[in-house]
C-alpha atoms as a PDB file:
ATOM      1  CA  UNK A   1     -13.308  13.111 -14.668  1.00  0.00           C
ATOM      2  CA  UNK A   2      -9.958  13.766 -13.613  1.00  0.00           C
ATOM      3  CA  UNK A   3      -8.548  15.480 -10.407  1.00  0.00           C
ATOM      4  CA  UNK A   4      -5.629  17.425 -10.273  1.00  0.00           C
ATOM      5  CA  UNK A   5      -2.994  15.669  -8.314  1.00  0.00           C
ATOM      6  CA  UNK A   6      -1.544  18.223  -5.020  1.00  0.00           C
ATOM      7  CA  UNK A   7       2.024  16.651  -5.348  1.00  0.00           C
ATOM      8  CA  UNK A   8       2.727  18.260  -2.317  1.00  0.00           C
ATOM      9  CA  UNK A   9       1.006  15.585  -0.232  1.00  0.00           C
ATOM     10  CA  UNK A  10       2.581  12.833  -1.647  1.00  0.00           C
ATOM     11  CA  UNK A  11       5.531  10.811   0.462  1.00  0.00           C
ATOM     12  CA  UNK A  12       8.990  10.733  -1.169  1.00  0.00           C
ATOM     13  CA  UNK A  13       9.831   7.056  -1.997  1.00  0.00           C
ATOM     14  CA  UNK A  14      13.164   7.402  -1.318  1.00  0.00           C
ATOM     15  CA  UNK A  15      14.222   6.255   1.899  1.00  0.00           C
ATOM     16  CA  UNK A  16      11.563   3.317   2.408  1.00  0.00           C
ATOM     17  CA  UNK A  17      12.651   0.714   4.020  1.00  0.00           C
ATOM     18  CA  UNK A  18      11.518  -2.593   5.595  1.00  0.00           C
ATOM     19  CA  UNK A  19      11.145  -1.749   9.041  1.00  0.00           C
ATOM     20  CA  UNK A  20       9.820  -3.643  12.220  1.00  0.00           C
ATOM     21  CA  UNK A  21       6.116  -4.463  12.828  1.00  0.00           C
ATOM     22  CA  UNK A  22       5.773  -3.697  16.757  1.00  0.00           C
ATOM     23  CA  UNK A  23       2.283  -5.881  16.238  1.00  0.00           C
ATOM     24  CA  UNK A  24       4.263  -9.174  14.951  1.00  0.00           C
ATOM     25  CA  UNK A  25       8.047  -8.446  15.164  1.00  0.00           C
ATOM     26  CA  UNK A  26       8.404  -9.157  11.671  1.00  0.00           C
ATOM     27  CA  UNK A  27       9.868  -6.490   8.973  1.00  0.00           C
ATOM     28  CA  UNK A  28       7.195  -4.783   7.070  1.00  0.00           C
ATOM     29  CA  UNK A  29       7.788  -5.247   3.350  1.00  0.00           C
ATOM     30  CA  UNK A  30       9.413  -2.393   1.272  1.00  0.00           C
ATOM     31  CA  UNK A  31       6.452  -0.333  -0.217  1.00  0.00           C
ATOM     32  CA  UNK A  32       5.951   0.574  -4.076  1.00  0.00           C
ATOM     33  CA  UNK A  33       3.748   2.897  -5.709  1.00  0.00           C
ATOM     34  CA  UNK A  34       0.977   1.998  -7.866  1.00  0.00           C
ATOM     35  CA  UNK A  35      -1.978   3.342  -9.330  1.00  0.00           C
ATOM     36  CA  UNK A  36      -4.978   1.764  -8.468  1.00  0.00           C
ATOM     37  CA  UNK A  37      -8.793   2.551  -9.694  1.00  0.00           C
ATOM     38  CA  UNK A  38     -11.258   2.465  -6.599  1.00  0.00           C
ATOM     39  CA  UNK A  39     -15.145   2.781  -6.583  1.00  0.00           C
ATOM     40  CA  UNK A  40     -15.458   6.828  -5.101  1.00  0.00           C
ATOM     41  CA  UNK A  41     -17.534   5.953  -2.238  1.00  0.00           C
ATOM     42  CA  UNK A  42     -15.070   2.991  -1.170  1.00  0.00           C
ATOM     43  CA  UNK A  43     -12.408   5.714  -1.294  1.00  0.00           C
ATOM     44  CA  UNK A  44     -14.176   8.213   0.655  1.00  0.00           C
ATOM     45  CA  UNK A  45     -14.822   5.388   3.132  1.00  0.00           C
ATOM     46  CA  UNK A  46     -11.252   5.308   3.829  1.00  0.00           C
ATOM     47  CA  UNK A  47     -10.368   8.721   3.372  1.00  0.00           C
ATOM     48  CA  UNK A  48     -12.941   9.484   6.240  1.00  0.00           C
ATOM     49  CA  UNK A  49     -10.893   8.358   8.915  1.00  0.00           C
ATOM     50  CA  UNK A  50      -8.632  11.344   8.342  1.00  0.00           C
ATOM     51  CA  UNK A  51      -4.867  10.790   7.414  1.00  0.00           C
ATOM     52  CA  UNK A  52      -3.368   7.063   6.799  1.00  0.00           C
ATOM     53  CA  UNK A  53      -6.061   5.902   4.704  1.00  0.00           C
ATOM     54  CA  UNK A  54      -3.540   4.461   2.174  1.00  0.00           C
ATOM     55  CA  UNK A  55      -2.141   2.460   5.241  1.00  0.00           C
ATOM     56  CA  UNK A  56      -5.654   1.165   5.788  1.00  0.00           C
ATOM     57  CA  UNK A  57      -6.298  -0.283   2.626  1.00  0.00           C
ATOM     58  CA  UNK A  58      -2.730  -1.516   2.749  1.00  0.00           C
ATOM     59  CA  UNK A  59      -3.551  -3.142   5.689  1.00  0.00           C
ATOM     60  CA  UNK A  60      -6.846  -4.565   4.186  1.00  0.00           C
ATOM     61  CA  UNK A  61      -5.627  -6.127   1.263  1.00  0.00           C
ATOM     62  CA  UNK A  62      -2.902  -7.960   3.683  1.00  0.00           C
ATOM     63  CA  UNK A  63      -5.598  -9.471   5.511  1.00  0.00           C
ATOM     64  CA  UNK A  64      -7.339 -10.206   2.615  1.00  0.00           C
ATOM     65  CA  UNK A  65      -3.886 -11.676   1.585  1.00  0.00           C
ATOM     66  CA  UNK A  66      -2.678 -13.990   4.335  1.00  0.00           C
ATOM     67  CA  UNK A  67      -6.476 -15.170   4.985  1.00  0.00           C
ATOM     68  CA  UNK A  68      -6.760 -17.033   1.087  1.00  0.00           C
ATOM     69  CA  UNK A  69      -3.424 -19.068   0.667  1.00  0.00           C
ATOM     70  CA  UNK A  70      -5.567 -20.843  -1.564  1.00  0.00           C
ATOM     71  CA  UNK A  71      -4.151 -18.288  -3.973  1.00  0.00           C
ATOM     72  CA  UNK A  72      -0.987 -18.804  -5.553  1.00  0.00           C
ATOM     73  CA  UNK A  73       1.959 -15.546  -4.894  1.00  0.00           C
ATOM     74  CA  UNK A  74       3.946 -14.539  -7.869  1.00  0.00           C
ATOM     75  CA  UNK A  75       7.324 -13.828  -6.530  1.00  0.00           C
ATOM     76  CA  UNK A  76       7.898 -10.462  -5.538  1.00  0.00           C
ATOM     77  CA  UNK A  77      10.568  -8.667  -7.975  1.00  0.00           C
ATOM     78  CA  UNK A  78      13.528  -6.426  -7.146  1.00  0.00           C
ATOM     79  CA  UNK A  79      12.494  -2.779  -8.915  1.00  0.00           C
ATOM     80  CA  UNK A  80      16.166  -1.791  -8.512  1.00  0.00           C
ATOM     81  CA  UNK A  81      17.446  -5.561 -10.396  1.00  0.00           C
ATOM     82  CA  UNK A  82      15.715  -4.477 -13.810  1.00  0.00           C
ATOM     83  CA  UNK A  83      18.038  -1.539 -14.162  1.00  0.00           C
END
């Protein structure tokens, strides 16, 4: 099933910079769209918190992250260096 897309709720890209964390003091890594697949009910989990959901899962898949070092990093790569 597909869902039409309201474009007019998506943030511009352009712009997004690293920025300071207030919680840490460190600069908050430049963000990238992607297109993930997510179960519908995990979704609506997040979505019903209201507004910022995409921030939340951000935010859960850094924890999820920085808590198994076990697992190796691929470096992260410069979109704008493949031009």
């Amino acid at each position: 099933m597909h869902t039409q897309i309201d474009s007019n709720r998506i943030e511009p890209a352009t712009g997004v910079r690293a920025r300071s964390n207030s919680r840490h003091g460190q600069a908050t890594p430049v963000k990238q769209i992607v297109t993930i697949r997510l179960d519908t009910d995990m979704l609506a989990w997040f979505k019903a918190e209201g507004p910022g959901y995409q921030t939340r899962i951000n935010q859960v898949l850094r924890e999820y992250m920085e808590n198994n070092p076990r697992i190796a990093t691929a470096p992260v790569q410069d979109p704008s260096a493949s031009a």
